[in-house]
PDB file of N, CA and C in Angstrom:
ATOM      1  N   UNK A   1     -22.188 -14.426  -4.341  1.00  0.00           N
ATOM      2  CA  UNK A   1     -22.497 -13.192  -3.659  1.00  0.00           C
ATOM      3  C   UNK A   1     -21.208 -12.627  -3.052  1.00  0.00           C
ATOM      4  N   UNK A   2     -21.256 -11.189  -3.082  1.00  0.00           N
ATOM      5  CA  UNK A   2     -19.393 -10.652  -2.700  1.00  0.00           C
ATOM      6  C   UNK A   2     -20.622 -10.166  -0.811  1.00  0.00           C
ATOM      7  N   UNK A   3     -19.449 -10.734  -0.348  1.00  0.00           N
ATOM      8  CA  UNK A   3     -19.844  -9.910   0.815  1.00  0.00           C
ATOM      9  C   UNK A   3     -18.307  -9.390   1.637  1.00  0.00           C
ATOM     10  N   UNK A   4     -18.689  -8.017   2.173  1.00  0.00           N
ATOM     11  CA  UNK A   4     -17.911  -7.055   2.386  1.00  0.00           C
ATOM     12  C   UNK A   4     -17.081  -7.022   3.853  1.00  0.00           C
ATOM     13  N   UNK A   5     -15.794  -7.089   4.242  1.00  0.00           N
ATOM     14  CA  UNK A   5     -15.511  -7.712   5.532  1.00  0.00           C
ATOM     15  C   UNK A   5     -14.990  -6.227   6.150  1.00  0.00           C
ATOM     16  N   UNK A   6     -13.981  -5.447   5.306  1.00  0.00           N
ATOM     17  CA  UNK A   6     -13.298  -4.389   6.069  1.00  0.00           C
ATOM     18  C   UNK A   6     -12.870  -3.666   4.895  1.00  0.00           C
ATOM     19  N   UNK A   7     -13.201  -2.174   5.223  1.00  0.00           N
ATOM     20  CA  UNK A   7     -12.246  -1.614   4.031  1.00  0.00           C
ATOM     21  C   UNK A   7     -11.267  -0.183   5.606  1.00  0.00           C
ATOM     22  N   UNK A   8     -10.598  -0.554   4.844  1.00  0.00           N
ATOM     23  CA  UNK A   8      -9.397   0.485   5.767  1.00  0.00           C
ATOM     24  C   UNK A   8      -8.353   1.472   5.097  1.00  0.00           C
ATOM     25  N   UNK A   9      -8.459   2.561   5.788  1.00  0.00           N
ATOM     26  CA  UNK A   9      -7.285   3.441   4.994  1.00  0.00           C
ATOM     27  C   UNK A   9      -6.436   4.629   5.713  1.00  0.00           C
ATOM     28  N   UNK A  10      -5.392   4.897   5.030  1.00  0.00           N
ATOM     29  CA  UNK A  10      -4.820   6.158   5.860  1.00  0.00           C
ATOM     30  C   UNK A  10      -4.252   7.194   5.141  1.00  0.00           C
ATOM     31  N   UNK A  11      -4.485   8.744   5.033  1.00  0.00           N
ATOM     32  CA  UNK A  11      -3.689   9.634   4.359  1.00  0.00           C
ATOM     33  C   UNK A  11      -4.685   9.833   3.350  1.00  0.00           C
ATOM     34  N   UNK A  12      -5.903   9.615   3.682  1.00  0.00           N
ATOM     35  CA  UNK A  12      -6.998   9.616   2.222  1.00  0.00           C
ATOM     36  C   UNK A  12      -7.723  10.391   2.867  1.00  0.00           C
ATOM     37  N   UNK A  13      -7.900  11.538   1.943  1.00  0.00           N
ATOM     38  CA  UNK A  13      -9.177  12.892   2.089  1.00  0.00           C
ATOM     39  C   UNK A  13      -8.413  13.427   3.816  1.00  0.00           C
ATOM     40  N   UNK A  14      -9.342  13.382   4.432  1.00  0.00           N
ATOM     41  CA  UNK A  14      -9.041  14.551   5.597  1.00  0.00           C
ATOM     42  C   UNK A  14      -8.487  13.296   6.420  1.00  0.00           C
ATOM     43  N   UNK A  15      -7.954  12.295   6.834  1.00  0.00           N
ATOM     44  CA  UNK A  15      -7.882  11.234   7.963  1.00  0.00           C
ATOM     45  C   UNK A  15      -6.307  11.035   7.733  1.00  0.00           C
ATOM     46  N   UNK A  16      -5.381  11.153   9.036  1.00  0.00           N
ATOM     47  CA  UNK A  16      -4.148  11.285   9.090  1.00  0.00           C
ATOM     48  C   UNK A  16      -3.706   9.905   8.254  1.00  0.00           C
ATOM     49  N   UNK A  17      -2.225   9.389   9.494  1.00  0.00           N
ATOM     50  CA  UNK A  17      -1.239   8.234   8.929  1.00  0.00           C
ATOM     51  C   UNK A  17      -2.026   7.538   9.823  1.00  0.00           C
ATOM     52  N   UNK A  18      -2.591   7.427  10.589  1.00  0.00           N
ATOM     53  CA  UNK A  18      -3.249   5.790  11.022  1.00  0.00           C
ATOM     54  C   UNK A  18      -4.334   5.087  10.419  1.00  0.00           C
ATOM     55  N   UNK A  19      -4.250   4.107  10.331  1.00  0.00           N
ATOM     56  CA  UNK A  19      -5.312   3.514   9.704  1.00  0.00           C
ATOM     57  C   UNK A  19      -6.610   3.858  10.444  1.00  0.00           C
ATOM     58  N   UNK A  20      -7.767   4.089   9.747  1.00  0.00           N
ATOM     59  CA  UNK A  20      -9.107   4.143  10.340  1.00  0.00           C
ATOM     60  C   UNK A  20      -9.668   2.835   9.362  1.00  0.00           C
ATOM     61  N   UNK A  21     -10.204   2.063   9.911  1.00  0.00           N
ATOM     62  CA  UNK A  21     -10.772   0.851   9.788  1.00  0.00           C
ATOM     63  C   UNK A  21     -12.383   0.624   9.922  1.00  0.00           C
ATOM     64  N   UNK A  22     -12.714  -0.147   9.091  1.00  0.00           N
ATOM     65  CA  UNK A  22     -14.701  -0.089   9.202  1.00  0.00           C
ATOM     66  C   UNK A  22     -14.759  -1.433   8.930  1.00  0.00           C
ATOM     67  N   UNK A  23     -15.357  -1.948   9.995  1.00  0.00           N
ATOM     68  CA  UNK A  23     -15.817  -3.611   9.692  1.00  0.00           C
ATOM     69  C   UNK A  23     -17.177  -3.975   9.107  1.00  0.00           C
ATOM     70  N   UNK A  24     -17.435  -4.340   8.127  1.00  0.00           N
ATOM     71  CA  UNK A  24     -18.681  -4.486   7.391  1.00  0.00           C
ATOM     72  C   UNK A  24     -19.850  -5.769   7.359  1.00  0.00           C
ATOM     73  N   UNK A  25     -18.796  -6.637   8.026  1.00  0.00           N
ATOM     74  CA  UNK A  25     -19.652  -7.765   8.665  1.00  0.00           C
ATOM     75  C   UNK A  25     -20.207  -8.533   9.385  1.00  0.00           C
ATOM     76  N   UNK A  26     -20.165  -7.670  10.332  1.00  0.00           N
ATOM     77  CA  UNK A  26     -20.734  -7.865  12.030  1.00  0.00           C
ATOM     78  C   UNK A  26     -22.266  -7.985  11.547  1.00  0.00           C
ATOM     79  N   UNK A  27     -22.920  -7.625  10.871  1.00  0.00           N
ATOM     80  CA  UNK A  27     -24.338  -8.023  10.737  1.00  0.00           C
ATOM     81  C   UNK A  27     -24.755  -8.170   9.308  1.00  0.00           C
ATOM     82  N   UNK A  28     -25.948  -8.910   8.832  1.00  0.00           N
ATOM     83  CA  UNK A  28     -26.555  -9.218   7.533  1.00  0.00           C
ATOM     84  C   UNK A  28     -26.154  -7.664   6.447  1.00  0.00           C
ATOM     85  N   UNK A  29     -26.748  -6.598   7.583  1.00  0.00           N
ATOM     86  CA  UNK A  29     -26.935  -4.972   7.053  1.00  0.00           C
ATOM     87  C   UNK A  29     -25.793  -4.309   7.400  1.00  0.00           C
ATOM     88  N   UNK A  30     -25.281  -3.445   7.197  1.00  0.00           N
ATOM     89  CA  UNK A  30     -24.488  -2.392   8.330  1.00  0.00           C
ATOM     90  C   UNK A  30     -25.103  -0.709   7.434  1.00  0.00           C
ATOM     91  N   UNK A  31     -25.516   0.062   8.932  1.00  0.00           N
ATOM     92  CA  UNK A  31     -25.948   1.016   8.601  1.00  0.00           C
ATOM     93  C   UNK A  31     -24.685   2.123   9.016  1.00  0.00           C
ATOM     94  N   UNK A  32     -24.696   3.569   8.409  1.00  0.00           N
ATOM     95  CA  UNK A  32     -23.672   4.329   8.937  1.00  0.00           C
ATOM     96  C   UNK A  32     -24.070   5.927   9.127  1.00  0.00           C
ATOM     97  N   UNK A  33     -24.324   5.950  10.714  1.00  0.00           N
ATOM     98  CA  UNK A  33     -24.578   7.278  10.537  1.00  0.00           C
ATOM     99  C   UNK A  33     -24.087   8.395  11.255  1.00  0.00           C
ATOM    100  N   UNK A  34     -23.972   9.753  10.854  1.00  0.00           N
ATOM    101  CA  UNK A  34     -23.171  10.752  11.836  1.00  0.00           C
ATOM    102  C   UNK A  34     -23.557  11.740  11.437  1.00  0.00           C
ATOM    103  N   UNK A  35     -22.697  12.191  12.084  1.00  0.00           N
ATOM    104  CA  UNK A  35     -22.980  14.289  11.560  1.00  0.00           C
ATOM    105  C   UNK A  35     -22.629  14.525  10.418  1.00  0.00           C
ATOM    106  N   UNK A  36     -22.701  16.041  10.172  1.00  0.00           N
ATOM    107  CA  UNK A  36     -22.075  16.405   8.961  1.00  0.00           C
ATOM    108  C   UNK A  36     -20.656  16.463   9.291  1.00  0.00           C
ATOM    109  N   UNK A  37     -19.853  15.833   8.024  1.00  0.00           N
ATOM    110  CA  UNK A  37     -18.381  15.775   8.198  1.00  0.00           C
ATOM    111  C   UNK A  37     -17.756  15.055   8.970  1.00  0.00           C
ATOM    112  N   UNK A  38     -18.495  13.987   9.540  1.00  0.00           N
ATOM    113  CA  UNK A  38     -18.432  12.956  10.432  1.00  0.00           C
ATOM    114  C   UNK A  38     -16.958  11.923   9.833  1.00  0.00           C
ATOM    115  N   UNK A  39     -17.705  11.742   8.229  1.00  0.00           N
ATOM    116  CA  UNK A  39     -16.183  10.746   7.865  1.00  0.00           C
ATOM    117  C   UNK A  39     -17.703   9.873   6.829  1.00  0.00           C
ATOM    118  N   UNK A  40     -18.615   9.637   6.788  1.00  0.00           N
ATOM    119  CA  UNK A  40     -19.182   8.879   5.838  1.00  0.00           C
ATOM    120  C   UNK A  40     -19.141   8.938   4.553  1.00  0.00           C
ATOM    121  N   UNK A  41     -19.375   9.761   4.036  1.00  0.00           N
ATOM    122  CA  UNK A  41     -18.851  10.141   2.446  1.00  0.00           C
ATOM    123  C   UNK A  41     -17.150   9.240   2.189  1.00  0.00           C
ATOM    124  N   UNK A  42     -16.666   9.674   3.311  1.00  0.00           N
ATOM    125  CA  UNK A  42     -15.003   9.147   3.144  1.00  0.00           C
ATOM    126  C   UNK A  42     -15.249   7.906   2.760  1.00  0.00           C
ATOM    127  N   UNK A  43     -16.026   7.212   3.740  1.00  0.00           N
ATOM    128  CA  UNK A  43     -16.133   5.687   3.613  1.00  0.00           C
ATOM    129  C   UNK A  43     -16.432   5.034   2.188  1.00  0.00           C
ATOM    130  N   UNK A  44     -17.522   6.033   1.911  1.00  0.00           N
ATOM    131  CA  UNK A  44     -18.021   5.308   0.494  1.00  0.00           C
ATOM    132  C   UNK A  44     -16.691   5.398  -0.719  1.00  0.00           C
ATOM    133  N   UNK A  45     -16.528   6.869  -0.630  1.00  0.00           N
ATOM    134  CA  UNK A  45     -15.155   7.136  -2.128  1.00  0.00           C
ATOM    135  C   UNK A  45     -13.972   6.427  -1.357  1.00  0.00           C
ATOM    136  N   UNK A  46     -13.923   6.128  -0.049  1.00  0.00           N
ATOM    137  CA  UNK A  46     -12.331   4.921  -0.070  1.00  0.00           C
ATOM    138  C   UNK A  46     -12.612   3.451  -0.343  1.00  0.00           C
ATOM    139  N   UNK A  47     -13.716   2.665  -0.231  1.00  0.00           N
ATOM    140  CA  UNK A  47     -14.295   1.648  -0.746  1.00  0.00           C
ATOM    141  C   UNK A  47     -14.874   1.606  -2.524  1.00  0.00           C
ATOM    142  N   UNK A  48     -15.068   2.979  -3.272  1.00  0.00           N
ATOM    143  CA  UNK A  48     -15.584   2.765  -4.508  1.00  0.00           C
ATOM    144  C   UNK A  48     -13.943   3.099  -5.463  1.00  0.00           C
ATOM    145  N   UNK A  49     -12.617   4.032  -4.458  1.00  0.00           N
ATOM    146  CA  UNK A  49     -11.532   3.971  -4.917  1.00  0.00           C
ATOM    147  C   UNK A  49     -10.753   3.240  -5.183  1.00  0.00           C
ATOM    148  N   UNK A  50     -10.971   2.179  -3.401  1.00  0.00           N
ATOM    149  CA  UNK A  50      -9.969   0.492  -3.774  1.00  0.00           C
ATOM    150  C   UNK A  50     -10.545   0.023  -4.489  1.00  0.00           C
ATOM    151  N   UNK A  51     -11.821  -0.376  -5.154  1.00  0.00           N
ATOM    152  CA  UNK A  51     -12.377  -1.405  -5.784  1.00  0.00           C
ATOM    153  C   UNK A  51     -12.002  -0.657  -7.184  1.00  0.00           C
ATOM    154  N   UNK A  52     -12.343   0.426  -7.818  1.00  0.00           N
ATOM    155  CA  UNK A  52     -12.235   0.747  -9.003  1.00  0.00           C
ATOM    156  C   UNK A  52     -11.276   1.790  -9.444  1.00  0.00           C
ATOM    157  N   UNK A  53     -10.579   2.115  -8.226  1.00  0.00           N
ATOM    158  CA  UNK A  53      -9.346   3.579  -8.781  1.00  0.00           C
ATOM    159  C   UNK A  53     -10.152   4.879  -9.295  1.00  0.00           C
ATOM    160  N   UNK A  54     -11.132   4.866  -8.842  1.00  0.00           N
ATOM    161  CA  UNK A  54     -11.847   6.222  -8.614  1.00  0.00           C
ATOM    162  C   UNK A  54     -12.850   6.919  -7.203  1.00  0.00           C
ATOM    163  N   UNK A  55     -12.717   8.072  -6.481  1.00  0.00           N
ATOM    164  CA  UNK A  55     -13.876   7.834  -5.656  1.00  0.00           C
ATOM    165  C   UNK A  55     -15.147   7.685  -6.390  1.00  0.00           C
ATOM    166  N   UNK A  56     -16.626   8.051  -5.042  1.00  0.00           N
ATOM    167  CA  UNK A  56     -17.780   7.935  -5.694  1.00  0.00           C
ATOM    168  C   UNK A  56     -18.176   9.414  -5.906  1.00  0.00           C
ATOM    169  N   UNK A  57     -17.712  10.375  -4.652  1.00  0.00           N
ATOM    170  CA  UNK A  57     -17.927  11.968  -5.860  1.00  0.00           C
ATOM    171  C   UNK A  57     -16.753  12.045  -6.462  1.00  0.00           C
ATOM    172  N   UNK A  58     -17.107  13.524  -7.079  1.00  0.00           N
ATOM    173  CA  UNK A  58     -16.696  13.917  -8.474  1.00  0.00           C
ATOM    174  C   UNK A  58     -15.516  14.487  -7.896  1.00  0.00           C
ATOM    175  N   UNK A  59     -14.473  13.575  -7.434  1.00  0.00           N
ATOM    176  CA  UNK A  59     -13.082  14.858  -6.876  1.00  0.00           C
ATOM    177  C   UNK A  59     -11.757  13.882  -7.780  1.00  0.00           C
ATOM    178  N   UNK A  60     -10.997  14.811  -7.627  1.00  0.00           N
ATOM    179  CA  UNK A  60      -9.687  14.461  -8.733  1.00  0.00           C
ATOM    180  C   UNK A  60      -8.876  13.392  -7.558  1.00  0.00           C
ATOM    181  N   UNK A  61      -8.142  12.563  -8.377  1.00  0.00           N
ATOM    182  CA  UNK A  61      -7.301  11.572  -7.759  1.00  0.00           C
ATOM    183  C   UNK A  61      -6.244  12.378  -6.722  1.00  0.00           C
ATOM    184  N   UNK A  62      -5.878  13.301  -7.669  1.00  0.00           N
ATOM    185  CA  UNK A  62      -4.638  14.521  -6.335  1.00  0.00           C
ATOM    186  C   UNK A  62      -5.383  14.962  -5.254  1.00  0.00           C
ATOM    187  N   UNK A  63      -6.911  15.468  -5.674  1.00  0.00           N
ATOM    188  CA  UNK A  63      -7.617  15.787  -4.147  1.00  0.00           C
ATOM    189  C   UNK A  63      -7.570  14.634  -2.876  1.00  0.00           C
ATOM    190  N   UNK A  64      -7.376  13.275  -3.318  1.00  0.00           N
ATOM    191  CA  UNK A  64      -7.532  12.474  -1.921  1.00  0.00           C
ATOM    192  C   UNK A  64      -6.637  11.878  -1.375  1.00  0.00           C
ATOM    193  N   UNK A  65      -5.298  12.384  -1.490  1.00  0.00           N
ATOM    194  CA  UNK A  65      -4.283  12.562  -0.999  1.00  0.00           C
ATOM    195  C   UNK A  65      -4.280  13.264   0.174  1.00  0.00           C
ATOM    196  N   UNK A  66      -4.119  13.339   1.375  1.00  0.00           N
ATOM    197  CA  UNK A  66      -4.333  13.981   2.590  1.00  0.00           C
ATOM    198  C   UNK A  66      -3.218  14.822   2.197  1.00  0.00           C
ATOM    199  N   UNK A  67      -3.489  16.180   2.230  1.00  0.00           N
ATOM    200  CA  UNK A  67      -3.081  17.548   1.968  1.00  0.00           C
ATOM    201  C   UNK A  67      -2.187  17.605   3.321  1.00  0.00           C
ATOM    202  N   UNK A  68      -2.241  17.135   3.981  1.00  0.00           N
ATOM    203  CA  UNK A  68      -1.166  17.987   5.525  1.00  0.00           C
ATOM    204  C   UNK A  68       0.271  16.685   5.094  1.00  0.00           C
ATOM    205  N   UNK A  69      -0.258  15.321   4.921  1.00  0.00           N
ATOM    206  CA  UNK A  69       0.989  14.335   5.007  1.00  0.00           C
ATOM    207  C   UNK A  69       1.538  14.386   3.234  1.00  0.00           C
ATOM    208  N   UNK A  70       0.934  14.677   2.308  1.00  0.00           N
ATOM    209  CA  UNK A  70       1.287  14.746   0.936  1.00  0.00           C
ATOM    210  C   UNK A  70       1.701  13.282   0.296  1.00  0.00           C
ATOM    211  N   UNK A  71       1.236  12.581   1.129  1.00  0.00           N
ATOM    212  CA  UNK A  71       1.443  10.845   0.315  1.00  0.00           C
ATOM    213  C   UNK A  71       1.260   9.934   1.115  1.00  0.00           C
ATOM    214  N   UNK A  72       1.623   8.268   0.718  1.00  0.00           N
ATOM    215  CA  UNK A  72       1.096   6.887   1.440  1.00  0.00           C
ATOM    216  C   UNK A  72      -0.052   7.216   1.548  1.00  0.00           C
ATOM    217  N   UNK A  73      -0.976   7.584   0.510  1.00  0.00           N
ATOM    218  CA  UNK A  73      -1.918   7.293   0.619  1.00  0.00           C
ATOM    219  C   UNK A  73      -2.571   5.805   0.449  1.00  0.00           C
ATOM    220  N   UNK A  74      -3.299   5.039   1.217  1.00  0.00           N
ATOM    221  CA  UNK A  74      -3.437   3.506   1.187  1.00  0.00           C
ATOM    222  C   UNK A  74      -4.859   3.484   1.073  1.00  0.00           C
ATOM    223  N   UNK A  75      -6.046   2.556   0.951  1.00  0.00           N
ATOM    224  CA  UNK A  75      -7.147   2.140   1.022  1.00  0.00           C
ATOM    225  C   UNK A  75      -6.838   0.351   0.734  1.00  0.00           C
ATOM    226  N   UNK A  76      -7.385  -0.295   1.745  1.00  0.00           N
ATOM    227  CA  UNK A  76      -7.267  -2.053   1.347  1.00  0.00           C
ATOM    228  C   UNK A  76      -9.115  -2.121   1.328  1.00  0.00           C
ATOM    229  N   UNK A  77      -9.346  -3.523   0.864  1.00  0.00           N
ATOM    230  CA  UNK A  77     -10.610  -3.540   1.039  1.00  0.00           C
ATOM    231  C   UNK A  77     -10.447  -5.326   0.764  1.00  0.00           C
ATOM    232  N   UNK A  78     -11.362  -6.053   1.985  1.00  0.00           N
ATOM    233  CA  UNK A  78     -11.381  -6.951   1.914  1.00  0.00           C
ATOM    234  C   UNK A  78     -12.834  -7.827   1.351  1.00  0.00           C
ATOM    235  N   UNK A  79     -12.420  -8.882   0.999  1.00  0.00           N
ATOM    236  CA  UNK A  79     -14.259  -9.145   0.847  1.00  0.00           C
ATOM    237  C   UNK A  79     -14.336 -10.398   0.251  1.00  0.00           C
ATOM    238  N   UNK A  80     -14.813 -11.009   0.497  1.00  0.00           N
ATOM    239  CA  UNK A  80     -14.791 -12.665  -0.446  1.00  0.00           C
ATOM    240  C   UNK A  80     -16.091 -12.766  -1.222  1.00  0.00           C
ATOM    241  N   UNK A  81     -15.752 -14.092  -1.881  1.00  0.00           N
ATOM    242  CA  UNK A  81     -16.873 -14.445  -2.934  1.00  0.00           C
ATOM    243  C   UNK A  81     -17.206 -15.519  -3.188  1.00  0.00           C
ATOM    244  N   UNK A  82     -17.843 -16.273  -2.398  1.00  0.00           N
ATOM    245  CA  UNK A  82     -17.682 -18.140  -2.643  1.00  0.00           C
ATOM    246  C   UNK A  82     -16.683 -18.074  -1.478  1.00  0.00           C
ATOM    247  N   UNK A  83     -16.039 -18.673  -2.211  1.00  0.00           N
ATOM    248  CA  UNK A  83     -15.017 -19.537  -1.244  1.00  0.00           C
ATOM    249  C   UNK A  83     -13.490 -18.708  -1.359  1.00  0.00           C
ATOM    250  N   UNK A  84     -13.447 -17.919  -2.019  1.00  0.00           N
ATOM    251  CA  UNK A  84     -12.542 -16.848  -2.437  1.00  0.00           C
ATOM    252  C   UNK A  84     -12.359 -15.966  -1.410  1.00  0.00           C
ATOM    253  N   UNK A  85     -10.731 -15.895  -0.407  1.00  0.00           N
ATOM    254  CA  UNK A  85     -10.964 -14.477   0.419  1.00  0.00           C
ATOM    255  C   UNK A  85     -10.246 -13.564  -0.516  1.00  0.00           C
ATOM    256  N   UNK A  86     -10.522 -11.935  -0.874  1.00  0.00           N
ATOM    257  CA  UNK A  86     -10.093 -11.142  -2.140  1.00  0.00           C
ATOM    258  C   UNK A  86      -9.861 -10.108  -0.628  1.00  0.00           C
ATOM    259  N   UNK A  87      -8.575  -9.627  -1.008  1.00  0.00           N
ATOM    260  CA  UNK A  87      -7.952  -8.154  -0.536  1.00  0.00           C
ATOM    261  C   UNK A  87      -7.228  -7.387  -1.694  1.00  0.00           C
ATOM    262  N   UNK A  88      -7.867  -6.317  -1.611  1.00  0.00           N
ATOM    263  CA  UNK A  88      -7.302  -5.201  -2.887  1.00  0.00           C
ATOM    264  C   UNK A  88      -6.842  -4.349  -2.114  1.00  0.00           C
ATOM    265  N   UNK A  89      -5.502  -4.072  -2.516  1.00  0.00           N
ATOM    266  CA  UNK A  89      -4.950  -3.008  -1.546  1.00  0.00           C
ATOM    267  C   UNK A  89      -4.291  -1.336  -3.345  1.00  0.00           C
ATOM    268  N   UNK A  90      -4.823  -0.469  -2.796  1.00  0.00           N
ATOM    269  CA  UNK A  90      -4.980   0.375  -3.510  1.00  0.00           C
ATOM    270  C   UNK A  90      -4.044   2.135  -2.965  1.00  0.00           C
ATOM    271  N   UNK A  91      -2.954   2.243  -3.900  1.00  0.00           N
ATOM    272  CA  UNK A  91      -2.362   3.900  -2.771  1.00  0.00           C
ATOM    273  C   UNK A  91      -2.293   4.576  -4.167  1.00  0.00           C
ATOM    274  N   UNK A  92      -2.113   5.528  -3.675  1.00  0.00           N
ATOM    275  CA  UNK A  92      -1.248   6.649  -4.333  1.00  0.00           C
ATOM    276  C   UNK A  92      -0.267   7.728  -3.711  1.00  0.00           C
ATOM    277  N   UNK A  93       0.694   7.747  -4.323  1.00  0.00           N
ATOM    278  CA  UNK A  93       1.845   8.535  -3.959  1.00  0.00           C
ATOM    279  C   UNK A  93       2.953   7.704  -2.809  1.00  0.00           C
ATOM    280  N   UNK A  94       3.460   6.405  -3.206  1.00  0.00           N
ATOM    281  CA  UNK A  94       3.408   5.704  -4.767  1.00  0.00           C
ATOM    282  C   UNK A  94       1.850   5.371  -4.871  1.00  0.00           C
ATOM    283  N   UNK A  95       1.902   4.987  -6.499  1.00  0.00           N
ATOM    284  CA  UNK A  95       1.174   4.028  -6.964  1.00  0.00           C
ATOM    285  C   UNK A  95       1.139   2.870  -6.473  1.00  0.00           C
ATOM    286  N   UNK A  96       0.034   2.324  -6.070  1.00  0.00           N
ATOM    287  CA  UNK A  96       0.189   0.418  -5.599  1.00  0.00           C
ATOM    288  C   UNK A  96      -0.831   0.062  -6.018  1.00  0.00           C
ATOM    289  N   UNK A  97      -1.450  -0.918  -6.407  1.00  0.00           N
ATOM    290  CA  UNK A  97      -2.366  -2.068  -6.983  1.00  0.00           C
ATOM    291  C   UNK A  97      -1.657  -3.311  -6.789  1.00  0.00           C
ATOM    292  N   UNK A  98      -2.825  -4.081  -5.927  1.00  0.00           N
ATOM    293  CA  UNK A  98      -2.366  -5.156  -5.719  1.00  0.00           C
ATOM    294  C   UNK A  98      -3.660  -6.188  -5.219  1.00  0.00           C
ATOM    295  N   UNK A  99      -3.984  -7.043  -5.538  1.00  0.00           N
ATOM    296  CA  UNK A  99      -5.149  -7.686  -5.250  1.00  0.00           C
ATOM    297  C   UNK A  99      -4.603  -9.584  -4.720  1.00  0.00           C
ATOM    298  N   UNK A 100      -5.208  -9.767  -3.806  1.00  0.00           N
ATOM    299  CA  UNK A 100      -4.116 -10.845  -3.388  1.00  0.00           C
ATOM    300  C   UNK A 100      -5.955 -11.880  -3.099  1.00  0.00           C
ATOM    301  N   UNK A 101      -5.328 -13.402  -3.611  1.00  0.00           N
ATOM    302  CA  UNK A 101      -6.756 -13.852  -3.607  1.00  0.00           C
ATOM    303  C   UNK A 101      -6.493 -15.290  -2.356  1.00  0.00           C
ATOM    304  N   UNK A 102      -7.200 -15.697  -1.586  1.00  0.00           N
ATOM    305  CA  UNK A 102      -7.178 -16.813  -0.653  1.00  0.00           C
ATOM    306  C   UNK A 102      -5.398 -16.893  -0.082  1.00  0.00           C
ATOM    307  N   UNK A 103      -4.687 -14.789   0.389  1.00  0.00           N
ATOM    308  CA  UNK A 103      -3.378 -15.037   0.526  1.00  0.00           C
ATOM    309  C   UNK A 103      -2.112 -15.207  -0.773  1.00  0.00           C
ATOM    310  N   UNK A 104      -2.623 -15.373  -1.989  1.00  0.00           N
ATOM    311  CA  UNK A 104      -1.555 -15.320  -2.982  1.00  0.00           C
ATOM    312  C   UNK A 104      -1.550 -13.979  -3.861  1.00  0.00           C
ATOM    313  N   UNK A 105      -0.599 -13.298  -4.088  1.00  0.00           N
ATOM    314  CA  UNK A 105      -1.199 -11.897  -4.512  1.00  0.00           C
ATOM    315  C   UNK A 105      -1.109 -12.630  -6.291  1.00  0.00           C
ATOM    316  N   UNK A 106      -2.107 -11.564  -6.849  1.00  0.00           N
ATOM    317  CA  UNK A 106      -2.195 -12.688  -8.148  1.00  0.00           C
ATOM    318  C   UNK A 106      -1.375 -11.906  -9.452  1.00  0.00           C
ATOM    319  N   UNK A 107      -1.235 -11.867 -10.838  1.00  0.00           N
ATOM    320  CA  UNK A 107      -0.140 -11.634 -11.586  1.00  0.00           C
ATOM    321  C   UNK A 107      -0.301 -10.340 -11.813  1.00  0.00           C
ATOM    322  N   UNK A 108       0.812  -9.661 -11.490  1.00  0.00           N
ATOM    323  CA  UNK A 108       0.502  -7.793 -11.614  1.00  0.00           C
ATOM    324  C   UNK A 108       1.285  -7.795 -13.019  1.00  0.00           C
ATOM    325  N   UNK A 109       1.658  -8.677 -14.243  1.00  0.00           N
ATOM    326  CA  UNK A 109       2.005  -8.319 -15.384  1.00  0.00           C
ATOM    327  C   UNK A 109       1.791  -7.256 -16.255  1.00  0.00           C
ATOM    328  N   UNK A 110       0.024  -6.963 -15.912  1.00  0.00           N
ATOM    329  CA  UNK A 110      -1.108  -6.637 -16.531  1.00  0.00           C
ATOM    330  C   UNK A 110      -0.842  -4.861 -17.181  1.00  0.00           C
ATOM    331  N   UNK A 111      -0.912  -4.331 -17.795  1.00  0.00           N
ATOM    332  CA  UNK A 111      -1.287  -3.266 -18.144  1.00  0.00           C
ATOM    333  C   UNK A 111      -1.786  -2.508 -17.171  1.00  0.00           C
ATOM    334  N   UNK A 112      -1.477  -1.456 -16.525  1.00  0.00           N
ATOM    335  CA  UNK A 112      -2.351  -0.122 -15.421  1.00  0.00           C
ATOM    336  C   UNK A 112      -4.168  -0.145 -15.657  1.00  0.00           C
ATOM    337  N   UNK A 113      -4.382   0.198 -17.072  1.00  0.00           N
ATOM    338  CA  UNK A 113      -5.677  -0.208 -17.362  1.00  0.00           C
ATOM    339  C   UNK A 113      -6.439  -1.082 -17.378  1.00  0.00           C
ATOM    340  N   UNK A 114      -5.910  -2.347 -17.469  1.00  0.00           N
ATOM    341  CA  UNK A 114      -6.667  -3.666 -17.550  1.00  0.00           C
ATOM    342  C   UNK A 114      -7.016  -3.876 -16.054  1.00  0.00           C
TER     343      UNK A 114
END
């Protein structure tokens, strides 16, 4: 079972250079709720971006670049699996991919696609 510890990011969609941080395992559930434009949507496409290099709506990779700072864009996302602690740390502008497992980051040889 993957369970979800923190995903954090900065310079992604509307949220400056500091990290804004969401802890996901303070309880069995975590619910999230706010106003409109609150920041929830953010949460989901910076957690479905680190994990897969896409958000979850339909917006272009250049759109989630925070438009006022124009780069470092970051998203990490932590989360284990078994006995596995997994951190994927994910930017653009640079490019970074990097997935580091129980602390060892593991072989970035790989092809962009793979």
């Amino acid at each position: 079972m993957i369970i979800f510890k923190h995903v954090r990011w900065k310079n992604f969609l509307s949220t400056g250079n500091n990290f804004t941080e969401i802890q996901l395992d303070r309880s069995t559930t975590t619910l999230i709720v706010g106003e409109n434009g609150a920041g929830k949507s953010t949460v989901l496409d910076a957690l479905c971006f680190g994990l897969f290099n896409k958000p979850f709506r339909n917006i272009s990779k250049k759109q989630l670049v925070n438009s006022v700072n124009t780069g470092a864009s970051v998203v990490e996302v932590e989360f284990s699996i078994g006995t596995k602690e997994v951190k994927v740390v994910r930017g653009i502008k640079p490019n970074i991919f990097e997935v580091w497992v129980n602390g060892n980051m593991i072989n970035q040889d790989a092809n962009a696609r793979d």
